[in-house]
C-alpha atoms as a PDB file:
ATOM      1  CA  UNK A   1     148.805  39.244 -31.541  1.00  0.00           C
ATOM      2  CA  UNK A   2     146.527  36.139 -31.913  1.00  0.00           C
ATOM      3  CA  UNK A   3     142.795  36.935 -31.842  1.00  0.00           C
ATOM      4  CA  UNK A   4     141.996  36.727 -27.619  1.00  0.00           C
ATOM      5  CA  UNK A   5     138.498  35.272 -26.514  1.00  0.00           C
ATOM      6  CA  UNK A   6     137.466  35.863 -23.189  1.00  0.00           C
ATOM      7  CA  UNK A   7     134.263  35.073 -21.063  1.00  0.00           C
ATOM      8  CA  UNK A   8     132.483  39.187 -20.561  1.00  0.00           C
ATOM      9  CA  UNK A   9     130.395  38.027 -17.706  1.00  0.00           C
ATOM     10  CA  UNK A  10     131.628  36.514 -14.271  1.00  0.00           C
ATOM     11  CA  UNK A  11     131.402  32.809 -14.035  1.00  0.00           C
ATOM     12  CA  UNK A  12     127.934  32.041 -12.602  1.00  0.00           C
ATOM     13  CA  UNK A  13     126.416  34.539 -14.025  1.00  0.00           C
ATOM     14  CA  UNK A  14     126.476  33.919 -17.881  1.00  0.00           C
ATOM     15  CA  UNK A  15     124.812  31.272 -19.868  1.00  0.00           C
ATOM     16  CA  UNK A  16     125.236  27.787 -18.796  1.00  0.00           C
ATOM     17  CA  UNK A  17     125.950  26.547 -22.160  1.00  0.00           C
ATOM     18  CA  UNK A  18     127.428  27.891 -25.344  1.00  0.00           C
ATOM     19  CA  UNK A  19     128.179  26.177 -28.837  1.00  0.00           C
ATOM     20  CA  UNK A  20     130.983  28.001 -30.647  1.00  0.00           C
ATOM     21  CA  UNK A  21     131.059  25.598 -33.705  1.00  0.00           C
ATOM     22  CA  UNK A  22     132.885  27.431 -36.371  1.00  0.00           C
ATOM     23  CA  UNK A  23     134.618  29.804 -34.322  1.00  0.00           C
ATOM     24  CA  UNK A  24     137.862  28.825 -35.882  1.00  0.00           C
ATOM     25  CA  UNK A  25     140.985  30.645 -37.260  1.00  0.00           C
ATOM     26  CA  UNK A  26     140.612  29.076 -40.629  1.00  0.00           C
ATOM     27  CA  UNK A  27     136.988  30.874 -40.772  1.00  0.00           C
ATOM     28  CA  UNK A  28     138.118  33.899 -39.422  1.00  0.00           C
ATOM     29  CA  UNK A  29     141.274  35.051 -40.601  1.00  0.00           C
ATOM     30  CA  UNK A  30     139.677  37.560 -42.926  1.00  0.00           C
ATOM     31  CA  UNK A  31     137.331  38.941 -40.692  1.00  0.00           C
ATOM     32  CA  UNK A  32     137.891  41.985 -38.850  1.00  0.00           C
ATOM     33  CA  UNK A  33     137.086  42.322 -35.154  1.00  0.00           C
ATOM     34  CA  UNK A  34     133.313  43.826 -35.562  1.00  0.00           C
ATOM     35  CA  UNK A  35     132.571  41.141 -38.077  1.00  0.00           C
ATOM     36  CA  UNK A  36     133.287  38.811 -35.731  1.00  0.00           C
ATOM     37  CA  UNK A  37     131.804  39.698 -32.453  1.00  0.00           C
ATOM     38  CA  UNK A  38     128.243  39.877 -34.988  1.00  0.00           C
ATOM     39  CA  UNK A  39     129.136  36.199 -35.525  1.00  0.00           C
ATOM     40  CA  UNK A  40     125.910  34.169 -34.189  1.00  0.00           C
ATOM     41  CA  UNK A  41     126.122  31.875 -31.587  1.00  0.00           C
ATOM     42  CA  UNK A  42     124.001  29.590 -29.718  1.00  0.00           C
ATOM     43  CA  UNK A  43     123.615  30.076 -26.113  1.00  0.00           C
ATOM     44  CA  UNK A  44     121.051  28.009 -24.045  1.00  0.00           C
ATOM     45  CA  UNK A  45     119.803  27.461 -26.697  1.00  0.00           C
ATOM     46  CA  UNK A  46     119.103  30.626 -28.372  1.00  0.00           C
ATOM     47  CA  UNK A  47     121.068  32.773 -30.757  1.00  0.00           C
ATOM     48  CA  UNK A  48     123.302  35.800 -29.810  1.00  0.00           C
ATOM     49  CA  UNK A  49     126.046  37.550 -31.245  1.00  0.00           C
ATOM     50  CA  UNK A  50     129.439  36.117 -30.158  1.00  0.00           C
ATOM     51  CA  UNK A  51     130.308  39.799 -28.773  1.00  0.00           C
ATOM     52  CA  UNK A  52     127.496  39.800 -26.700  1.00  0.00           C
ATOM     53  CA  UNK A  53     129.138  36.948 -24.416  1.00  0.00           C
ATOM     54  CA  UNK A  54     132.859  37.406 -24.921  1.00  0.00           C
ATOM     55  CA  UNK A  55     135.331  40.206 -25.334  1.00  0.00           C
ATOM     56  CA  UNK A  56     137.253  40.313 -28.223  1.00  0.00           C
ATOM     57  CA  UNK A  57     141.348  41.540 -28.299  1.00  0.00           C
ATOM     58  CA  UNK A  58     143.817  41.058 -31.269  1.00  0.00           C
ATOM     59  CA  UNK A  59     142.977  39.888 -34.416  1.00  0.00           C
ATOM     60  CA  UNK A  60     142.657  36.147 -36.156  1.00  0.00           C
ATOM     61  CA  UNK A  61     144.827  37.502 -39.570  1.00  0.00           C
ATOM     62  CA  UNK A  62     147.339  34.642 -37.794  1.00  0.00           C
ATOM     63  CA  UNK A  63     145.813  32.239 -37.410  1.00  0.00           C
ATOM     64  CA  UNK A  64     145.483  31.614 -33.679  1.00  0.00           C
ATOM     65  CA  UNK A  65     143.126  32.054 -31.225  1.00  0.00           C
ATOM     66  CA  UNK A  66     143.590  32.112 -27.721  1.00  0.00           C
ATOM     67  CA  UNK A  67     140.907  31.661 -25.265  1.00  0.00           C
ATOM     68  CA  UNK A  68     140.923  33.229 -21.658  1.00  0.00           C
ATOM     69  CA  UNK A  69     138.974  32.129 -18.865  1.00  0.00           C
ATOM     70  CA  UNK A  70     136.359  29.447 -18.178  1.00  0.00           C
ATOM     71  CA  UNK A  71     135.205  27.525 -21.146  1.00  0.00           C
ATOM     72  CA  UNK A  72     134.413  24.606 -19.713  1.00  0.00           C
ATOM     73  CA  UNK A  73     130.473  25.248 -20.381  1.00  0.00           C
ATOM     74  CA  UNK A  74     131.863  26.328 -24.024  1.00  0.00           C
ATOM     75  CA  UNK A  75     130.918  23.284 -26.098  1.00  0.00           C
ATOM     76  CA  UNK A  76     132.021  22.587 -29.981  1.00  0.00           C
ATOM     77  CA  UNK A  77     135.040  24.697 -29.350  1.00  0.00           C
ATOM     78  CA  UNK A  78     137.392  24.017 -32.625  1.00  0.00           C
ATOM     79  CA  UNK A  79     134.785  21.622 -34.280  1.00  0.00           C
ATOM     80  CA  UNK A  80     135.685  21.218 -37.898  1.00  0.00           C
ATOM     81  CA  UNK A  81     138.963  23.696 -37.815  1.00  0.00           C
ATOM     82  CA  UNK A  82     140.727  23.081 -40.987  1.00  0.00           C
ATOM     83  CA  UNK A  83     144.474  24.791 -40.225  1.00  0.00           C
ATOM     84  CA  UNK A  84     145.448  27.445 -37.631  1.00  0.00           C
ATOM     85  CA  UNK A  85     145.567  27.161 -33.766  1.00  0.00           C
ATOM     86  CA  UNK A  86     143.558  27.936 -31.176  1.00  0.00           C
ATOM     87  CA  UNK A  87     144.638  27.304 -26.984  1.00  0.00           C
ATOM     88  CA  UNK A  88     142.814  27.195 -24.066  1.00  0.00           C
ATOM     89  CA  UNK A  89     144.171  28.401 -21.221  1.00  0.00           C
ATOM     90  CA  UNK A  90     141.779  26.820 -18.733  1.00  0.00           C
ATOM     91  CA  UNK A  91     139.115  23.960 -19.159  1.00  0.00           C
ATOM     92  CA  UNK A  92     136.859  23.363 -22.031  1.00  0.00           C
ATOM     93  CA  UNK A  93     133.625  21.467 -22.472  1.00  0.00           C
ATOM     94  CA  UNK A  94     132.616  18.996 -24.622  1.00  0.00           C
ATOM     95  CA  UNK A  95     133.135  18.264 -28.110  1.00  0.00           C
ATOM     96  CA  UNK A  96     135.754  20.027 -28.580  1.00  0.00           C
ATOM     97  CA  UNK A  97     137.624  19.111 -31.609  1.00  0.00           C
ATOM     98  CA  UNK A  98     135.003  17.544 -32.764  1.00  0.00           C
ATOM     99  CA  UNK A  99     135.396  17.317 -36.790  1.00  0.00           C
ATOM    100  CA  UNK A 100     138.917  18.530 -37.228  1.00  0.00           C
ATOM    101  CA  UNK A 101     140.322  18.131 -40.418  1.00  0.00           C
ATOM    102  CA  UNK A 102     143.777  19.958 -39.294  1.00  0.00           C
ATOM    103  CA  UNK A 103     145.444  22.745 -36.655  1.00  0.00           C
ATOM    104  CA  UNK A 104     146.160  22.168 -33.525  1.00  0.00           C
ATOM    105  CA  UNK A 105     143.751  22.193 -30.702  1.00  0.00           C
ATOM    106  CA  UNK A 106     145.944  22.678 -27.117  1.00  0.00           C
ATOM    107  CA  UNK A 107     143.856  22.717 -23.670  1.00  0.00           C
ATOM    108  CA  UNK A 108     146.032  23.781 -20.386  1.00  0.00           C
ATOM    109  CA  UNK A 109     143.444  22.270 -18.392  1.00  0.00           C
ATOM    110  CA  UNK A 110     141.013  19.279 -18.628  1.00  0.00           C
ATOM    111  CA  UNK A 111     138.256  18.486 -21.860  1.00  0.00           C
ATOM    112  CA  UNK A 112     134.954  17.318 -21.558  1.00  0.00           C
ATOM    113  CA  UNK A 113     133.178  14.211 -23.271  1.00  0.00           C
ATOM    114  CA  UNK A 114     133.433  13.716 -26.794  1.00  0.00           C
ATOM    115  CA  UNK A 115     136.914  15.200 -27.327  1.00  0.00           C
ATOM    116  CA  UNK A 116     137.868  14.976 -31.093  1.00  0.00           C
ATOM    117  CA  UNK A 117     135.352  12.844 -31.593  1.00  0.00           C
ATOM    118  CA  UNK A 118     134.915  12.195 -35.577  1.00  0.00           C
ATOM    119  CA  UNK A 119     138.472  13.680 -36.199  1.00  0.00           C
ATOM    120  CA  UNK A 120     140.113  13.351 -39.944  1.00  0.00           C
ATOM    121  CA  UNK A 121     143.550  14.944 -39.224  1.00  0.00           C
ATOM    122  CA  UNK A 122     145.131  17.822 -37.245  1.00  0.00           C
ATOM    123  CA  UNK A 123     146.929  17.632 -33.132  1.00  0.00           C
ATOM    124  CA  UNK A 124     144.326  18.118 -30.084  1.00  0.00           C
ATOM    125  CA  UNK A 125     147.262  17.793 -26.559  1.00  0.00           C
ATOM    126  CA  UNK A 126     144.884  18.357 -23.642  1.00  0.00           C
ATOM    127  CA  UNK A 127     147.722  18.857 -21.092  1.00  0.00           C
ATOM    128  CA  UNK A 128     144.593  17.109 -17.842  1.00  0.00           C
ATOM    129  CA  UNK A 129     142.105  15.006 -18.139  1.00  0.00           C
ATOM    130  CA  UNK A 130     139.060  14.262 -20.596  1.00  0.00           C
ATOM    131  CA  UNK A 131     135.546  12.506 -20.014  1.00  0.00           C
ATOM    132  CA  UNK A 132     133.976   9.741 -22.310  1.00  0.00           C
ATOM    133  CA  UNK A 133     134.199   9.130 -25.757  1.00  0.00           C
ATOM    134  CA  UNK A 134     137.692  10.648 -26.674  1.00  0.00           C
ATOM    135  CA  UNK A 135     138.501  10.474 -30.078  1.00  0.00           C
ATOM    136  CA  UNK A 136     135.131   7.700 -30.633  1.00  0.00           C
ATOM    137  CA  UNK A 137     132.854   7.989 -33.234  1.00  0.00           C
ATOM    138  CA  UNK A 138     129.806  10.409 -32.904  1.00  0.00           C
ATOM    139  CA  UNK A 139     126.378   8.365 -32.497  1.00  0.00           C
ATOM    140  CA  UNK A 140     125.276   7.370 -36.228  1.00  0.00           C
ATOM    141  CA  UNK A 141     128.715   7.675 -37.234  1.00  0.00           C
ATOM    142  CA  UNK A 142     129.724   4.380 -38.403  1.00  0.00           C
ATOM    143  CA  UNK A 143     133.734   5.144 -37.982  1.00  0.00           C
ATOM    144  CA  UNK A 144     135.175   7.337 -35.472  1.00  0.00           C
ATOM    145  CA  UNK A 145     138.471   9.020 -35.796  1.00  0.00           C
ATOM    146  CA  UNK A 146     139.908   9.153 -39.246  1.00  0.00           C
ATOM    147  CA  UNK A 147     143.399  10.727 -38.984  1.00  0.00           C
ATOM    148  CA  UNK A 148     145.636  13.060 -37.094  1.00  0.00           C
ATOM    149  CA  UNK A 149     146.934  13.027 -33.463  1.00  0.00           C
ATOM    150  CA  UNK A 150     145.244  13.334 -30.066  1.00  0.00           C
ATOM    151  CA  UNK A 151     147.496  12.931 -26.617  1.00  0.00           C
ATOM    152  CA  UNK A 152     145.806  13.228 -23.194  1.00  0.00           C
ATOM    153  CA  UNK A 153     148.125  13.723 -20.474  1.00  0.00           C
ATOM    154  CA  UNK A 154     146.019  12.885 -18.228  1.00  0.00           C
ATOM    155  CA  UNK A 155     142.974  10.236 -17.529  1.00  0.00           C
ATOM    156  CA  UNK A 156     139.903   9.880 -19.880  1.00  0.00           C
ATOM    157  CA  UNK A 157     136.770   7.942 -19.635  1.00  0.00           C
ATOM    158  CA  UNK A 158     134.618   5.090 -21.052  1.00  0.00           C
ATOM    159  CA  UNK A 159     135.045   4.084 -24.724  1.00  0.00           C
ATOM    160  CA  UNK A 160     137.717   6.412 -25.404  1.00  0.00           C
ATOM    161  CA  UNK A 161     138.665   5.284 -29.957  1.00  0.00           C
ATOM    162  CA  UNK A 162     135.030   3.656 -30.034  1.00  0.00           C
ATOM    163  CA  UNK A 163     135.701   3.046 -33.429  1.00  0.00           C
ATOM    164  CA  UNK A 164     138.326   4.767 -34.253  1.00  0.00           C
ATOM    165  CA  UNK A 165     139.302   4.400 -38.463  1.00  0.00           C
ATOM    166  CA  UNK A 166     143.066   5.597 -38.418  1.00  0.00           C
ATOM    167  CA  UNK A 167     145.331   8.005 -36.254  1.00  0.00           C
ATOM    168  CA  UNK A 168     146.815   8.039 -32.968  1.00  0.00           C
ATOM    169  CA  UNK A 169     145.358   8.542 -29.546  1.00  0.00           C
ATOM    170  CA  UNK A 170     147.956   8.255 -26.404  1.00  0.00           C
ATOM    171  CA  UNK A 171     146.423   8.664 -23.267  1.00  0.00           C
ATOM    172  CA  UNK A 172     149.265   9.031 -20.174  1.00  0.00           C
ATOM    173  CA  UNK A 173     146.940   8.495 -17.153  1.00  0.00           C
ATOM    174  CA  UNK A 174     144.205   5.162 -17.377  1.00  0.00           C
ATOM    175  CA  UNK A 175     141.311   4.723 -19.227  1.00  0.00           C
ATOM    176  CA  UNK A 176     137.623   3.613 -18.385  1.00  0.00           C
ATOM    177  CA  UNK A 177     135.816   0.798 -19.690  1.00  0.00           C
ATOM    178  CA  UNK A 178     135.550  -0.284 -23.111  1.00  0.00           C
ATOM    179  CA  UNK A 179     138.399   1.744 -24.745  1.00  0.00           C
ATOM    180  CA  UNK A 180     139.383   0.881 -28.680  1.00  0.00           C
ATOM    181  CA  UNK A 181     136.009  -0.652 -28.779  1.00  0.00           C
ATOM    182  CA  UNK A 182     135.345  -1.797 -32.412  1.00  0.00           C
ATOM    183  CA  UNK A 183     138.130  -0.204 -33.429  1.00  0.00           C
ATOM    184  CA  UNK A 184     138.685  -0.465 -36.695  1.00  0.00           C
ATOM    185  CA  UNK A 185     141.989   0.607 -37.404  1.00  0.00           C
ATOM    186  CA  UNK A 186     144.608   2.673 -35.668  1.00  0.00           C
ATOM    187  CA  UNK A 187     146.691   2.933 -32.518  1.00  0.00           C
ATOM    188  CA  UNK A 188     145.184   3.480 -28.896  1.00  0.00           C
ATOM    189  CA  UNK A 189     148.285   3.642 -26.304  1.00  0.00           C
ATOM    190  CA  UNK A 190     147.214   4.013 -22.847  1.00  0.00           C
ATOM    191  CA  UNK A 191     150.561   4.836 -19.484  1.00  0.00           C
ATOM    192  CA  UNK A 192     148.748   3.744 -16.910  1.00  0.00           C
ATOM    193  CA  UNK A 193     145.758   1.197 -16.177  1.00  0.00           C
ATOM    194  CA  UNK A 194     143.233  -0.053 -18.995  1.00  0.00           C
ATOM    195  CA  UNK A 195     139.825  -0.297 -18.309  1.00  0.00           C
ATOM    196  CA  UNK A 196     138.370  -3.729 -18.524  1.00  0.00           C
ATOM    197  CA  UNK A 197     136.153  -4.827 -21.435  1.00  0.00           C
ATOM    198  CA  UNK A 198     138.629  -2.504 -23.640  1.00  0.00           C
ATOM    199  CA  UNK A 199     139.184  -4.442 -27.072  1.00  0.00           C
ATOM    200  CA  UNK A 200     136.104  -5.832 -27.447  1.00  0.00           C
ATOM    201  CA  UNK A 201     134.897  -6.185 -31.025  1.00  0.00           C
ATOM    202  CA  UNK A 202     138.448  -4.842 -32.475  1.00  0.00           C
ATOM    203  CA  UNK A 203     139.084  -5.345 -36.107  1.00  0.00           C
ATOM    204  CA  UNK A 204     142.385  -3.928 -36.893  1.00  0.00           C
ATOM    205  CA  UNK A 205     144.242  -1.644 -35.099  1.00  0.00           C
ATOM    206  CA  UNK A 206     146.606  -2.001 -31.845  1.00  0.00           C
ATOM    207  CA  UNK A 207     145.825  -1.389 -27.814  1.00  0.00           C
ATOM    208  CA  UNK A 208     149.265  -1.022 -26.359  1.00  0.00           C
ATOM    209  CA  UNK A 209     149.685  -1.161 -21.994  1.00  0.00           C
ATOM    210  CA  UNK A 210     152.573   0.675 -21.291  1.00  0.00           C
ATOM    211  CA  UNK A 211     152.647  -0.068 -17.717  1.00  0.00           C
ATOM    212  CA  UNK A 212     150.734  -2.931 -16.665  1.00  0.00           C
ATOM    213  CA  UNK A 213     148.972  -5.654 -18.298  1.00  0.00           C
ATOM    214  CA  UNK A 214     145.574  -5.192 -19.465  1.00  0.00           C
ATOM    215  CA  UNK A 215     142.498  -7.321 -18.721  1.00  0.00           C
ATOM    216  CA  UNK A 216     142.742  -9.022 -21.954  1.00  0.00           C
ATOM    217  CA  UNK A 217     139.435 -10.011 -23.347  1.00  0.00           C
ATOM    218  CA  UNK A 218     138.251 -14.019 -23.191  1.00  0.00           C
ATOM    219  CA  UNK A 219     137.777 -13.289 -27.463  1.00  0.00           C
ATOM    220  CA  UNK A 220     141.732 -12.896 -28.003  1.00  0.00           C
ATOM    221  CA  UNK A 221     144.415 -15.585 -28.406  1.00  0.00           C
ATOM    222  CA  UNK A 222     147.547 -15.425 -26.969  1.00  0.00           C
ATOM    223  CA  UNK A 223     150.618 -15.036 -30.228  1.00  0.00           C
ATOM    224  CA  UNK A 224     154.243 -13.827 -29.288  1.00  0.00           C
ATOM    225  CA  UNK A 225     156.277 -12.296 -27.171  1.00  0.00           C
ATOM    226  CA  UNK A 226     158.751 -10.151 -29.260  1.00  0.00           C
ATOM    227  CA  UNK A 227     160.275  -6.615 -29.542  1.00  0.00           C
ATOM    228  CA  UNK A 228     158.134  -4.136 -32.103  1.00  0.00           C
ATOM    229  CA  UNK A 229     160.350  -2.339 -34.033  1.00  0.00           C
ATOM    230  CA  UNK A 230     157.702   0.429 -34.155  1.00  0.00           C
ATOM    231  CA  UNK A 231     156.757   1.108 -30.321  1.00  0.00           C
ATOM    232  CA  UNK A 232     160.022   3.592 -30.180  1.00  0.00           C
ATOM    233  CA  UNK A 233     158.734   6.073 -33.216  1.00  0.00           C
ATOM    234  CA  UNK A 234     155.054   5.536 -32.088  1.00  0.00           C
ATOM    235  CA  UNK A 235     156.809   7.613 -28.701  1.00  0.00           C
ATOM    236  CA  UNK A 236     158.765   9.690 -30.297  1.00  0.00           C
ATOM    237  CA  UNK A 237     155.522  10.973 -32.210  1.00  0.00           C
ATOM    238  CA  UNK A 238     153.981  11.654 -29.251  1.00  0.00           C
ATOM    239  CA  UNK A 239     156.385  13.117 -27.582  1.00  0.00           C
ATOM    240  CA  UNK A 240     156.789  16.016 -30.272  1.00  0.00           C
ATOM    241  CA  UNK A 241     153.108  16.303 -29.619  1.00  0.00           C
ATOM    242  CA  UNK A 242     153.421  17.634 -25.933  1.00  0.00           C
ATOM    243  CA  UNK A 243     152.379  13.940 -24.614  1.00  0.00           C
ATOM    244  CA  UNK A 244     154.534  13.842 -20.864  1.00  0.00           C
ATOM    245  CA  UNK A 245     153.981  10.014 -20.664  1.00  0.00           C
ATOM    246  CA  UNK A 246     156.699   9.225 -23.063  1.00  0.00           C
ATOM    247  CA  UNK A 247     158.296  12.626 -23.437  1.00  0.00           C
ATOM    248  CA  UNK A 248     160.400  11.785 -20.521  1.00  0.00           C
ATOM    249  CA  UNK A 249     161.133   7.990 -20.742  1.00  0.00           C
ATOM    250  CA  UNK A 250     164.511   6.589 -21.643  1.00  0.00           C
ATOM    251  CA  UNK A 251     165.509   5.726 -25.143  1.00  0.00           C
ATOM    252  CA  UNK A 252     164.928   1.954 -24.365  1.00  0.00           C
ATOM    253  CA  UNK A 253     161.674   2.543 -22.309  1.00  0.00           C
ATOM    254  CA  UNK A 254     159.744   0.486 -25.507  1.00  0.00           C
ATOM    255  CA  UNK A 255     162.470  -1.964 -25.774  1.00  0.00           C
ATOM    256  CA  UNK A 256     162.448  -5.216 -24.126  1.00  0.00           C
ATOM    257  CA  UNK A 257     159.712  -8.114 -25.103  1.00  0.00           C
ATOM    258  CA  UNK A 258     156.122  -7.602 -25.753  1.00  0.00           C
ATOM    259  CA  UNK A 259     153.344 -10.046 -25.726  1.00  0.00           C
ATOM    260  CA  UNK A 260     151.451  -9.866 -28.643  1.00  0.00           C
ATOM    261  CA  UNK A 261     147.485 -10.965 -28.297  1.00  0.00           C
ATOM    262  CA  UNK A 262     144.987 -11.312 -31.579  1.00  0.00           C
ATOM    263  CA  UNK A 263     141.755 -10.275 -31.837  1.00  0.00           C
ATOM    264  CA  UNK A 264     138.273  -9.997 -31.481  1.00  0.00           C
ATOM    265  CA  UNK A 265     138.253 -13.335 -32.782  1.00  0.00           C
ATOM    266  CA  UNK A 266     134.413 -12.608 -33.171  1.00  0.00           C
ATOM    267  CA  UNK A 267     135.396  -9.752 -35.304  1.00  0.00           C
ATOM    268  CA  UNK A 268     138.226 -11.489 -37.850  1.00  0.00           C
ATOM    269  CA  UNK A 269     141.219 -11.431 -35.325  1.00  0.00           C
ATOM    270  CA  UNK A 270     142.971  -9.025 -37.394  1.00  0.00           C
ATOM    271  CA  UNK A 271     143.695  -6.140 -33.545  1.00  0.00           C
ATOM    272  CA  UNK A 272     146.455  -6.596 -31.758  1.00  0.00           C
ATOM    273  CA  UNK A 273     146.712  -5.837 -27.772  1.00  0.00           C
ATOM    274  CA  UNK A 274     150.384  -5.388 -26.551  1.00  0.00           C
ATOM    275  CA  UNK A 275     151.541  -5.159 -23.097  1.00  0.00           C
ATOM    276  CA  UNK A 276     155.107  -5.179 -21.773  1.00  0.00           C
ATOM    277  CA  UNK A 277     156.330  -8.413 -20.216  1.00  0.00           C
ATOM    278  CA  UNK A 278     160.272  -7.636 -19.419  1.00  0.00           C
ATOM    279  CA  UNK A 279     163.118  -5.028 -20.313  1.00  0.00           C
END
């Protein structure tokens, strides 16, 4: 049985914000239940024993946690998890993710801002929607993401990749403004409509519109229309990953020709923005 977190006080009536940084199954797997619930926490911002505020079932020996209830003022929830697995049956706040370096992070419900922000490697699938600054870089940070996979089913927010370094965020609802801004390497794919200003001050890296054609920015010149080879395993990588946008698309569904734009031409042309022009 996978080590089972839930809220011990009614919603409403417990603190209105908790940081469970380092509550992972990597850090806990050799702990036994009373170590721990002595685990401090931070709770408006004072420390507290994590048994004090949740009730604590099973045991972490592997390697999963399971959280029960309302997280969504439960902030830092996964940050820096190494391996193991922890799901949230419900919503979770923000920065969540923040720091992986591997696991698997699965929410049922929706994620707050800063979602996997700083990532180097692991799988976050939030199965609804996230705020602003998915998968960006954390202020000071001067690269965002830096590896693994994160796939949004639903819609996220303003400057979702800000930065990003390397990995894969696919996001099957639309985005806010500024998405893949700066982004230095990686791939961004977005199901449904792109928010405008999104590519400014790319680098490397690829923005691909599965559905309708983006607002490209006035710094990016028109090149090709042609058919990537890669757009079908970039799906089929998300797909494994829980992602619904292009879990249930046709074989061909990335076939047909792609337009092909360069840019930030301010920032050494070297990102691409893609969006579908025919089947």
């Amino acid at each position: 049985m996978p080590l089972l977190l839930s809220p011990s006080t009614a919603a409403g009536n417990g603190p209105l914000s908790i940081e469970l940084a380092g509550i992972t199954p990597d850090r806990l797997a050799d702990l036994s239940n009373g170590s721990i619930a002595r685990i401090a926490i931070v709770a408006d911002g004072r420390t507290c024993p994590l048994g004090d505020l949740f009730a604590i079932e099973g045991g972490a020996a592997d390697g999963r946690i399971l959280c029960d209830g309302d997280f969504s003022h439960v902030h830092r929830l996964g940050a820096g998890m190494q391996r193991g697995e922890i799901v949230v049956q419900g919503n979770v706040g923000r920065h969540a993710g923040e720091a992986m370096a591997g696991g698997t992070l699965s929410v049922q419900g929706d994620a707050g801002d800063w979602l996997a922000a700083d990532m180097t490697g692991g799988e976050v699938l939030v199965r609804g929607n996230a705020g602003d600054h998915v998968a960006a870089a954390l202020p000071g940070s001067e690269t965002g993401v830096r590896g693994g996979l994160i796939a949004i089913n639903g819609d996220v927010g303003c400057l979702a990749a800000a930065r990003m370094r390397r990995g894969v965020l696919g996001i099957g609802g639309s985005c806010g403004e500024a998405a893949a801004f700066e982004l230095r390497a990686g791939t961004v794919l977005v199901a449904g409509r792109v928010g405008r200003r999104s590519g400014m001050g790319m680098r490397r890296g690829s923005l691909i519109a599965l559905s309708e054609m983006p607002e490209v920015p006035p710094t990016f010149s028109k090149g090709a229309a042609w058919s990537p080879t890669i757009l079908p395993l970039l799906a089929g990588r998300l797909a494994r990953a829980g992602f619904q946008a292009t879990a249930g698309l046709p074989a061909d569904a990335f076939g047909g020709i792609w337009q092909h734009w360069h840019g930030d031409l301010l920032a050494g042309g070297r990102g691409e923005i893609f969006h579908r022009l025919r089947r």
